[in-house]
PDB file of N, CA and C in Angstrom:
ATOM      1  N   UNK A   1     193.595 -22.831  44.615  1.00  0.00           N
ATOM      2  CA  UNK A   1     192.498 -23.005  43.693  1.00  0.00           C
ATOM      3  C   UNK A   1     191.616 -24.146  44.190  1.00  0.00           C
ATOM      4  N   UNK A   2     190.269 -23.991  44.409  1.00  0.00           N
ATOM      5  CA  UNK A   2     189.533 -24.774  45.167  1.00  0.00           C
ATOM      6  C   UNK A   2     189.402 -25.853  43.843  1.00  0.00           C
ATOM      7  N   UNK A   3     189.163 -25.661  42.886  1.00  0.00           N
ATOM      8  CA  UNK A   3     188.948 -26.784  41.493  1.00  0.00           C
ATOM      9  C   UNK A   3     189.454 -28.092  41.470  1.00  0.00           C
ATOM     10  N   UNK A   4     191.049 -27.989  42.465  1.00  0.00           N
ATOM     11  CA  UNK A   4     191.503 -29.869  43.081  1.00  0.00           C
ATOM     12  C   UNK A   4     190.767 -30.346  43.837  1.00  0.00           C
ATOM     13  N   UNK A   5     190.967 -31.301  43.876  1.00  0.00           N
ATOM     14  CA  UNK A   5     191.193 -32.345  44.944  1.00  0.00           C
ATOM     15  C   UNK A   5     192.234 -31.828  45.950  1.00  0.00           C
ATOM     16  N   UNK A   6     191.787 -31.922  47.278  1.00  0.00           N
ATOM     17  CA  UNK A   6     193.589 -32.051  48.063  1.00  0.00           C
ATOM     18  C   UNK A   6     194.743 -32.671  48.131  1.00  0.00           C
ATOM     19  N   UNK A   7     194.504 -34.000  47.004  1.00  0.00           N
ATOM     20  CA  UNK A   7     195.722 -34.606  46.790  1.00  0.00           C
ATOM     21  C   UNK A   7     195.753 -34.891  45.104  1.00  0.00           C
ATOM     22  N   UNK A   8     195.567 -33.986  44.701  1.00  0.00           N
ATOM     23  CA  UNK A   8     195.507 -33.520  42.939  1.00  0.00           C
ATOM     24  C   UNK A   8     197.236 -32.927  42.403  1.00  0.00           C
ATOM     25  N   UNK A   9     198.199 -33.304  42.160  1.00  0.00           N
ATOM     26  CA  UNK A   9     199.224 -33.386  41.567  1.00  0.00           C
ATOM     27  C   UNK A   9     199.024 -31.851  40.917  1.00  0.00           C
ATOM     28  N   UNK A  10     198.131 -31.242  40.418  1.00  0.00           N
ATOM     29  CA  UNK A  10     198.323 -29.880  40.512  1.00  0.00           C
ATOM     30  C   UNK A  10     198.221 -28.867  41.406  1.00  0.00           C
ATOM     31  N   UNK A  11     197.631 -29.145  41.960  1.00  0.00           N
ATOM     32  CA  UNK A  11     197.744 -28.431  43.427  1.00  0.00           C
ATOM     33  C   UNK A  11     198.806 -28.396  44.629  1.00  0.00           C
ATOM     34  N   UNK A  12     199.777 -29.778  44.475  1.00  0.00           N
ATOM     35  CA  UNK A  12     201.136 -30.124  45.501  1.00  0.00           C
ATOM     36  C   UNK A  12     202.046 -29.644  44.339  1.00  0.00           C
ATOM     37  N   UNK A  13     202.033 -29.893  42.587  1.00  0.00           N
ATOM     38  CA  UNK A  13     203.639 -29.402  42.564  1.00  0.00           C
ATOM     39  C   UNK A  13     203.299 -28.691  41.042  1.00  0.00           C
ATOM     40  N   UNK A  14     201.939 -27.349  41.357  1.00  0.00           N
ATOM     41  CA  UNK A  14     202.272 -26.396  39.747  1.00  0.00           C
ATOM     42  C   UNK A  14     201.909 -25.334  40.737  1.00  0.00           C
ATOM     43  N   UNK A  15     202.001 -23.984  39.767  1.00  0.00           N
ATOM     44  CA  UNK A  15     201.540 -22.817  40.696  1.00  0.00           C
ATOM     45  C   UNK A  15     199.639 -22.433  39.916  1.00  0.00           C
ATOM     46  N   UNK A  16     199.544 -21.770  40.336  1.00  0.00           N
ATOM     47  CA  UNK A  16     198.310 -20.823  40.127  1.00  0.00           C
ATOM     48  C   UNK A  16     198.724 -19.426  39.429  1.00  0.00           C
ATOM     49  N   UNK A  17     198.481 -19.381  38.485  1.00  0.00           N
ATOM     50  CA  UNK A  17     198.823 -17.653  37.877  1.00  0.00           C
ATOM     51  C   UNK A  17     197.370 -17.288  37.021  1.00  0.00           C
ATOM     52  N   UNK A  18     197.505 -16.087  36.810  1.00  0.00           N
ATOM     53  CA  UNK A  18     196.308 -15.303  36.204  1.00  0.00           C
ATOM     54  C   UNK A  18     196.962 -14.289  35.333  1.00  0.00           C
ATOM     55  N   UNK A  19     195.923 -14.208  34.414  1.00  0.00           N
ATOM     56  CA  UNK A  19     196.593 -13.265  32.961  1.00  0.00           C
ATOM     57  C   UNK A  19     195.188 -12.464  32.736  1.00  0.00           C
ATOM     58  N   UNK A  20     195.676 -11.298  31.690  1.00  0.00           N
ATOM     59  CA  UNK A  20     194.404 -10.784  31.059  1.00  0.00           C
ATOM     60  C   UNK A  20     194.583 -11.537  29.892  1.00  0.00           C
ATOM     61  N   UNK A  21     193.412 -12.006  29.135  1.00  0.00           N
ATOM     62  CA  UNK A  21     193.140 -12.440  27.643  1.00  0.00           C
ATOM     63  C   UNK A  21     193.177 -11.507  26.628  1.00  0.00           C
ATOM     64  N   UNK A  22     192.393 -11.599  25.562  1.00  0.00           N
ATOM     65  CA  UNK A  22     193.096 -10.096  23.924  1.00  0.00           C
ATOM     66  C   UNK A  22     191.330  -9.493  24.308  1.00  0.00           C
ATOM     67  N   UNK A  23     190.686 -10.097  25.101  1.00  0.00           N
ATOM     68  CA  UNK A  23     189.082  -9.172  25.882  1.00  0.00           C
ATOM     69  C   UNK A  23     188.896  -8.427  26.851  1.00  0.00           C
ATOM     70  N   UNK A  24     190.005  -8.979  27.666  1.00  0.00           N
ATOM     71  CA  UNK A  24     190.310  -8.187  29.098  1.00  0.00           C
ATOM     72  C   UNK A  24     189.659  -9.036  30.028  1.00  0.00           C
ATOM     73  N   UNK A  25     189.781 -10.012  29.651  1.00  0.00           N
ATOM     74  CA  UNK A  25     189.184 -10.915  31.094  1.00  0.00           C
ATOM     75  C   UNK A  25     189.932 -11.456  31.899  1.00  0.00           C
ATOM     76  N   UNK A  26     189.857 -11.559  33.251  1.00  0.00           N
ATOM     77  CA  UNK A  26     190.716 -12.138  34.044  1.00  0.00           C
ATOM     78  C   UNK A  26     190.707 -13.660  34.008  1.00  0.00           C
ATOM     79  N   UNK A  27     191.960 -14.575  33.346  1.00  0.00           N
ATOM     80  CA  UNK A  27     191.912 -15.887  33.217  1.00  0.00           C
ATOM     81  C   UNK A  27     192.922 -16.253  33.790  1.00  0.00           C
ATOM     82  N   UNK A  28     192.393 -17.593  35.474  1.00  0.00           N
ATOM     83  CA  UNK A  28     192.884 -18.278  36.215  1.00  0.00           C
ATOM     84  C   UNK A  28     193.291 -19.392  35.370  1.00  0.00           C
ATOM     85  N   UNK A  29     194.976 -19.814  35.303  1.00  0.00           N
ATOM     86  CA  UNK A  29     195.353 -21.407  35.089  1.00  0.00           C
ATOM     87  C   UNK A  29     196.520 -21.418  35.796  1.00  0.00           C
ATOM     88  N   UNK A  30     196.801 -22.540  35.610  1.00  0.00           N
ATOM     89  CA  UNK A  30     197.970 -22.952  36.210  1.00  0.00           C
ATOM     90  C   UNK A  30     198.875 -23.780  35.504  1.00  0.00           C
ATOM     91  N   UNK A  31     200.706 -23.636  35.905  1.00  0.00           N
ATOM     92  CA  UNK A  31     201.698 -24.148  35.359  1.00  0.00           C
ATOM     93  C   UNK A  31     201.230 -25.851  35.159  1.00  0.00           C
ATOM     94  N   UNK A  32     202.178 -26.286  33.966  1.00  0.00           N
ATOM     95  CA  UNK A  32     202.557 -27.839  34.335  1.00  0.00           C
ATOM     96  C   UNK A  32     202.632 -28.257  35.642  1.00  0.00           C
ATOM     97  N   UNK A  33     202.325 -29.551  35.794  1.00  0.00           N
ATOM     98  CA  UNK A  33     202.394 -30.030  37.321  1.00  0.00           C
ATOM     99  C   UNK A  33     204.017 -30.433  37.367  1.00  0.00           C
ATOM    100  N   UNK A  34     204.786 -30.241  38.032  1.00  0.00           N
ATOM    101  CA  UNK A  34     206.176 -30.749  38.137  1.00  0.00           C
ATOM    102  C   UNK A  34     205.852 -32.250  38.659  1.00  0.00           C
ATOM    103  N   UNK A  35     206.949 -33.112  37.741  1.00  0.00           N
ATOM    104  CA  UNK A  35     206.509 -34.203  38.513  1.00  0.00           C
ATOM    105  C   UNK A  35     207.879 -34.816  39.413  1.00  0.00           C
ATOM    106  N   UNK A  36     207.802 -35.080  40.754  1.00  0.00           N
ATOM    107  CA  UNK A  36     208.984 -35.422  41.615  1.00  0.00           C
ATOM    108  C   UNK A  36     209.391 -36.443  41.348  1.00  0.00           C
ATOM    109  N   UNK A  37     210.614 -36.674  41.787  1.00  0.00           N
ATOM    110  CA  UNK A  37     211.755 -37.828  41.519  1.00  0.00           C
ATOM    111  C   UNK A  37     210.602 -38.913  42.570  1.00  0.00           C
ATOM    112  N   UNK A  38     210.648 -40.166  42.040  1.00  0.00           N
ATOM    113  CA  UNK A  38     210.161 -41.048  42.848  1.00  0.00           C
ATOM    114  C   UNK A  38     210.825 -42.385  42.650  1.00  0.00           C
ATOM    115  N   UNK A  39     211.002 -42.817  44.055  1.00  0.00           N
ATOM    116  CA  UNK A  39     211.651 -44.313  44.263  1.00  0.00           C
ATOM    117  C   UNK A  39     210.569 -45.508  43.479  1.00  0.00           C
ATOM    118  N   UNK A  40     211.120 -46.505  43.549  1.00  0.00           N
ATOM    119  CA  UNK A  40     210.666 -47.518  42.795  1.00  0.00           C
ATOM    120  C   UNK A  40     210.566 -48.409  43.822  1.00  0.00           C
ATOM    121  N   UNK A  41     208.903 -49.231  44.230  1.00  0.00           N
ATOM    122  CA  UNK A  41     208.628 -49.970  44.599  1.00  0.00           C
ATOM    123  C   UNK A  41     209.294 -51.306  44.826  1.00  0.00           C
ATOM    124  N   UNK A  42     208.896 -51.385  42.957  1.00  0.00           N
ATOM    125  CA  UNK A  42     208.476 -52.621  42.393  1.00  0.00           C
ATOM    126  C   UNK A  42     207.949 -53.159  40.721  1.00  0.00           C
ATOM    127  N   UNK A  43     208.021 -54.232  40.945  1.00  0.00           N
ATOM    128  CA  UNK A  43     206.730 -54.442  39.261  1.00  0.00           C
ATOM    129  C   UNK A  43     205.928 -55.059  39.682  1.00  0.00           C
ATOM    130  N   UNK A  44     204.548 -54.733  38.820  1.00  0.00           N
ATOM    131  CA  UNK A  44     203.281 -55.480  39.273  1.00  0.00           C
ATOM    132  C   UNK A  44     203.025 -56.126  37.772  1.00  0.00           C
ATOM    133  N   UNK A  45     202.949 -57.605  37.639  1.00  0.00           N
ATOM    134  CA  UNK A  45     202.136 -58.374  36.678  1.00  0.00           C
ATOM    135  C   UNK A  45     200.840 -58.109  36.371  1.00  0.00           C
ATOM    136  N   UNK A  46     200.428 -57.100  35.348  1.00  0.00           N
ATOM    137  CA  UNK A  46     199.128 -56.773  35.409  1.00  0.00           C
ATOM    138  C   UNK A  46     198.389 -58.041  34.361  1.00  0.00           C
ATOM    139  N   UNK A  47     196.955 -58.181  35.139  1.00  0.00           N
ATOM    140  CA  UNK A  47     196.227 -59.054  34.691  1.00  0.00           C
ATOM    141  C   UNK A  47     195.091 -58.439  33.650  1.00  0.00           C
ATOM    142  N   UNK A  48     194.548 -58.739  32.848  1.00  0.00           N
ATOM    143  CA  UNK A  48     193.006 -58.505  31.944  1.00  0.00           C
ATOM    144  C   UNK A  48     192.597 -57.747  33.116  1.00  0.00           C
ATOM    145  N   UNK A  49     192.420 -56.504  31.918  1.00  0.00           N
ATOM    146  CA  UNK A  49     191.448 -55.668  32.936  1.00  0.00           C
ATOM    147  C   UNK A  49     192.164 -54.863  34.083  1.00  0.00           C
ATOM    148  N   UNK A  50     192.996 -55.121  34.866  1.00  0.00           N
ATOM    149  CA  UNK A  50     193.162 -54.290  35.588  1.00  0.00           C
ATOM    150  C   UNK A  50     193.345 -52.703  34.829  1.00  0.00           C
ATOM    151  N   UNK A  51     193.033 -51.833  35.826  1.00  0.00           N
ATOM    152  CA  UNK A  51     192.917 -50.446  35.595  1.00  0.00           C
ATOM    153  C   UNK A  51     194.095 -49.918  36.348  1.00  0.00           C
ATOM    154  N   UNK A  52     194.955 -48.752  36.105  1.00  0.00           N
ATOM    155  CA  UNK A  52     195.602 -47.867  36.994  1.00  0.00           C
ATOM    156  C   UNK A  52     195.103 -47.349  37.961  1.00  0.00           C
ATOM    157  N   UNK A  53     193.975 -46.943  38.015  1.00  0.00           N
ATOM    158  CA  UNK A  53     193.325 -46.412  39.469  1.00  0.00           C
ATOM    159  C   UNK A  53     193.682 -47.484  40.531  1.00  0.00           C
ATOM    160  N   UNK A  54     192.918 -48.394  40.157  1.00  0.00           N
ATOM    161  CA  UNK A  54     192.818 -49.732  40.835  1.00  0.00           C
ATOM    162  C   UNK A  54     194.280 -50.078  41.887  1.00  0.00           C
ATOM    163  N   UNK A  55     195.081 -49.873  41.098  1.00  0.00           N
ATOM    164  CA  UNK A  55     196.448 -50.455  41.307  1.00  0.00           C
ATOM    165  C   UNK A  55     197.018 -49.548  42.018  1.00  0.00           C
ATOM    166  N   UNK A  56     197.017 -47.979  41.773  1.00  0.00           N
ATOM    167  CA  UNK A  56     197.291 -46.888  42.479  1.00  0.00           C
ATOM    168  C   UNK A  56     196.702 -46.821  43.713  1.00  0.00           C
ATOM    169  N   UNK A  57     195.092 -47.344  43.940  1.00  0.00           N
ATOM    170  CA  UNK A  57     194.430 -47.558  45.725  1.00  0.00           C
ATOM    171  C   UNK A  57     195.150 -48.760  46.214  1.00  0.00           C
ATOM    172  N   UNK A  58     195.753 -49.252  45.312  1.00  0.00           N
ATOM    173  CA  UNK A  58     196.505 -50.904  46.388  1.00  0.00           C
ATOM    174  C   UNK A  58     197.419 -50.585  46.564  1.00  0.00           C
ATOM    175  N   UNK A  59     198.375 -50.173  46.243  1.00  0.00           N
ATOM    176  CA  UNK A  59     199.658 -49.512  46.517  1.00  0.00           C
ATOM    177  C   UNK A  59     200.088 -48.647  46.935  1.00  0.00           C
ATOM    178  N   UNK A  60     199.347 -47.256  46.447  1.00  0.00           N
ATOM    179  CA  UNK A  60     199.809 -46.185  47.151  1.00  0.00           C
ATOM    180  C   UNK A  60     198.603 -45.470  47.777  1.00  0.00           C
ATOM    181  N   UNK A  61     197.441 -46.157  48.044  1.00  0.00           N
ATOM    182  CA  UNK A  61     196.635 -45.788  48.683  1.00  0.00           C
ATOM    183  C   UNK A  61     195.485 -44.550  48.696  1.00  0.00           C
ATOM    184  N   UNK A  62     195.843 -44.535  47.101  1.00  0.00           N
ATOM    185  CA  UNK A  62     195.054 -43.118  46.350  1.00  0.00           C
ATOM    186  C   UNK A  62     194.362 -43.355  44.921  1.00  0.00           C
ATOM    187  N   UNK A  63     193.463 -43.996  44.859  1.00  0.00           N
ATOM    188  CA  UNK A  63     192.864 -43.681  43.344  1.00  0.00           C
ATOM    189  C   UNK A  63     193.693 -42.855  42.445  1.00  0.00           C
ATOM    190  N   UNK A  64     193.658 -41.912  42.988  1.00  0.00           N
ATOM    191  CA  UNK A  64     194.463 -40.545  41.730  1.00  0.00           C
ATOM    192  C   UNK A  64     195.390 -40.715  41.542  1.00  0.00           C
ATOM    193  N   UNK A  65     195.635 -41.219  42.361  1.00  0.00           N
ATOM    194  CA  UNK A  65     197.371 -41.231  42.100  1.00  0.00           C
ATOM    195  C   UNK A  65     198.341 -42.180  40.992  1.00  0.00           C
ATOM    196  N   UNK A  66     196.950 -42.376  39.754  1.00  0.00           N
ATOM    197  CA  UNK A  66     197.260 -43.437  38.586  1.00  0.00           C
ATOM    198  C   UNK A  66     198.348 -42.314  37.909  1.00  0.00           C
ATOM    199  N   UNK A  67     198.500 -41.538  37.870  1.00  0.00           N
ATOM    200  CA  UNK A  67     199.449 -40.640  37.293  1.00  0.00           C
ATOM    201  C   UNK A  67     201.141 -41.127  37.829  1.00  0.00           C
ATOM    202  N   UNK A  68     201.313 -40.790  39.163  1.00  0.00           N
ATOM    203  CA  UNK A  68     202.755 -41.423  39.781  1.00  0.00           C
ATOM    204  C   UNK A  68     202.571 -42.672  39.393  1.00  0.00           C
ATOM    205  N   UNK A  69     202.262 -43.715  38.762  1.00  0.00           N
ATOM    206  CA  UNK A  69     202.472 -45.073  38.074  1.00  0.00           C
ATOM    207  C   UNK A  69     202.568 -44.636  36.830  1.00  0.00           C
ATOM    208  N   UNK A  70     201.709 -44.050  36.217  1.00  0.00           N
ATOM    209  CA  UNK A  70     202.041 -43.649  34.265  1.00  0.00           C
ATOM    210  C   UNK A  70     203.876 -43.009  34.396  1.00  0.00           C
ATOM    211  N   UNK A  71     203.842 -41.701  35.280  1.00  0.00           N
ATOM    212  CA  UNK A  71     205.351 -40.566  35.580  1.00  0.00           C
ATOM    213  C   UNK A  71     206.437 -42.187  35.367  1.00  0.00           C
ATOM    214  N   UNK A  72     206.411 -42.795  36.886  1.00  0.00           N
ATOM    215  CA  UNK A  72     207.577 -43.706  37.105  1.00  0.00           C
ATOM    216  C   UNK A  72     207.866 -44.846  35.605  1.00  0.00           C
ATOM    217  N   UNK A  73     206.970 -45.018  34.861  1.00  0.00           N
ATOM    218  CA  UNK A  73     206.445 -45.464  33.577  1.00  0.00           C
ATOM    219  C   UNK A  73     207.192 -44.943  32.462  1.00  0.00           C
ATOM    220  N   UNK A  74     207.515 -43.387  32.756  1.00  0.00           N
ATOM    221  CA  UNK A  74     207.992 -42.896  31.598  1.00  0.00           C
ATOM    222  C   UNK A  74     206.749 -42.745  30.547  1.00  0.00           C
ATOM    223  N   UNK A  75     205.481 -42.584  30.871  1.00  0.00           N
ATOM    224  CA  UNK A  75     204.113 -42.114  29.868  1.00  0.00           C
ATOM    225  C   UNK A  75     203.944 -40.981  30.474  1.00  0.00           C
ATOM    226  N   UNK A  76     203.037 -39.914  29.390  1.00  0.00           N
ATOM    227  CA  UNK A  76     202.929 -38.981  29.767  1.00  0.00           C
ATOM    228  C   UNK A  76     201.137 -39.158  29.971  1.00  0.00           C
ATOM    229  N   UNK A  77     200.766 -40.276  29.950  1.00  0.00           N
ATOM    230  CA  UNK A  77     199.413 -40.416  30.094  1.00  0.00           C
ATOM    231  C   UNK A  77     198.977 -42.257  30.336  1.00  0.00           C
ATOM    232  N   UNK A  78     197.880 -42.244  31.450  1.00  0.00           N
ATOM    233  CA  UNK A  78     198.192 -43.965  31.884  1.00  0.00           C
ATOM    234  C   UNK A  78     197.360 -44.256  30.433  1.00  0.00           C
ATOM    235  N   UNK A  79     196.854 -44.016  29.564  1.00  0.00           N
ATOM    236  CA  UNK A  79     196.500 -45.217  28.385  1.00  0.00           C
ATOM    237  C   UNK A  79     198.004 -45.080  27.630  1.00  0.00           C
ATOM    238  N   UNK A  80     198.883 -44.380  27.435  1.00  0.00           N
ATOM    239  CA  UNK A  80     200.079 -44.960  27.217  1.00  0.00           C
ATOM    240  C   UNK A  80     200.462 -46.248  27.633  1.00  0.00           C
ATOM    241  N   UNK A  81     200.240 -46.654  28.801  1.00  0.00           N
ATOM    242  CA  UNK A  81     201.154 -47.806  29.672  1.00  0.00           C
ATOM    243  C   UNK A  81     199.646 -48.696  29.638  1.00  0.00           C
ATOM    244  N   UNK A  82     198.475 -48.316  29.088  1.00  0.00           N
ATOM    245  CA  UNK A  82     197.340 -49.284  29.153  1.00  0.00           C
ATOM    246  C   UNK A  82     197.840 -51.104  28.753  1.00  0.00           C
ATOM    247  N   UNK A  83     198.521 -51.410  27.828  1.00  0.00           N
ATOM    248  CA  UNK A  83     198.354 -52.406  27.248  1.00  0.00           C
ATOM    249  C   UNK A  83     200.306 -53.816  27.930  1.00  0.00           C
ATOM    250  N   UNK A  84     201.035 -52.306  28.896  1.00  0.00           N
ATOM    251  CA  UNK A  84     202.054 -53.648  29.514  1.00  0.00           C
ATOM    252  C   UNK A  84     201.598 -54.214  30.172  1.00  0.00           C
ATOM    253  N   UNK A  85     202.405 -55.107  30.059  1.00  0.00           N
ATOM    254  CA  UNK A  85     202.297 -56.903  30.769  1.00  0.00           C
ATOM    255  C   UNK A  85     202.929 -56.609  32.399  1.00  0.00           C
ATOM    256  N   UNK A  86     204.020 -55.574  32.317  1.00  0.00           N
ATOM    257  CA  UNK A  86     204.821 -55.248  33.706  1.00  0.00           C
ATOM    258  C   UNK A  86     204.101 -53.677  33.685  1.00  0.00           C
ATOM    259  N   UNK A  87     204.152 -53.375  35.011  1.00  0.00           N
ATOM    260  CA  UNK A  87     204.356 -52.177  35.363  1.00  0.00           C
ATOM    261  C   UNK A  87     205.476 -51.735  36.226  1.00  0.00           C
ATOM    262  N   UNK A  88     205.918 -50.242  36.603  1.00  0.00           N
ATOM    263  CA  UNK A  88     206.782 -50.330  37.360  1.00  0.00           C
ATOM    264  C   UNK A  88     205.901 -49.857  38.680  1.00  0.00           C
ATOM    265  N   UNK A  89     205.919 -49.517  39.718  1.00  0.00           N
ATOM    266  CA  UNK A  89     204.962 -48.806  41.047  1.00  0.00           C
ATOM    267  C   UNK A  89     205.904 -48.662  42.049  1.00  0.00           C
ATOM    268  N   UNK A  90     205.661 -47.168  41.987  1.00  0.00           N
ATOM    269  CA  UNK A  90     206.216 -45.929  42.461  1.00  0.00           C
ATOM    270  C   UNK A  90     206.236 -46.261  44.627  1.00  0.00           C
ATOM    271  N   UNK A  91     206.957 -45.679  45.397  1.00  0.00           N
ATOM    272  CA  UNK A  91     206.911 -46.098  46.817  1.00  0.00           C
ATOM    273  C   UNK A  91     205.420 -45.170  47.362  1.00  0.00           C
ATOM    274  N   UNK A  92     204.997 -45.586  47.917  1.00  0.00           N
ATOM    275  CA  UNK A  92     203.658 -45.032  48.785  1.00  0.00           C
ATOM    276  C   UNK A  92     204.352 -43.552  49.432  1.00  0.00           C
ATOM    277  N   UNK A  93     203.758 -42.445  49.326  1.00  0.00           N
ATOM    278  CA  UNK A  93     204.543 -41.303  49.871  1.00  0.00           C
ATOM    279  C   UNK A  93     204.094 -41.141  51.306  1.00  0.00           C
ATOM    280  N   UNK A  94     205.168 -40.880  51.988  1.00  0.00           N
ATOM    281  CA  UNK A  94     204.946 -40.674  53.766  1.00  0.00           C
ATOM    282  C   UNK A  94     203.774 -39.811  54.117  1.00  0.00           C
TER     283      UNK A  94
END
């Protein structure tokens, strides 16, 4: 599905399926993203203001990748984990 990114967490771990609707239209979605077992860095002391993106390009070297910090977090969404003092951060993937 061209609609990711190439490093979009739905595109490395859900599938792509298609259904007819109760109109007969052909509708493209896709599964939950599975999310993989991931090692643990570390904790980062987050300061005022920092953002998950932010922290996800210093660490694991991907903007997007604020999601594998919310997952290792145990949130199912990073404004869940918006307001700790610790975070946990996930290992940079090979």
């Amino acid at each position: 599905m061209s609609v990711f990114d190439e490093k979009s967490r739905y595109l490395k771990f859900s599938h792509p399926l298609e259904a007819v609707d109760m109109r007969g239209r052909q509708v493209s979605w896709v599964t939950p993203a599975r999310i993989p077992a991931q090692r643990l860095l570390g904790e980062h002391r987050r300061r005022d203001g920092q953002r998950l993106d932010r922290l996800a390009s210093h660490y694991l070297d991907d903007p997007t990748g604020f999601w594998r910090i919310a997952a290792i977090n145990d949130a199912m969404t990073a404004e869940a984990i918006a307001d700790l003092p610790r975070v946990r951060i996930p290992v940079r993937e090979g």
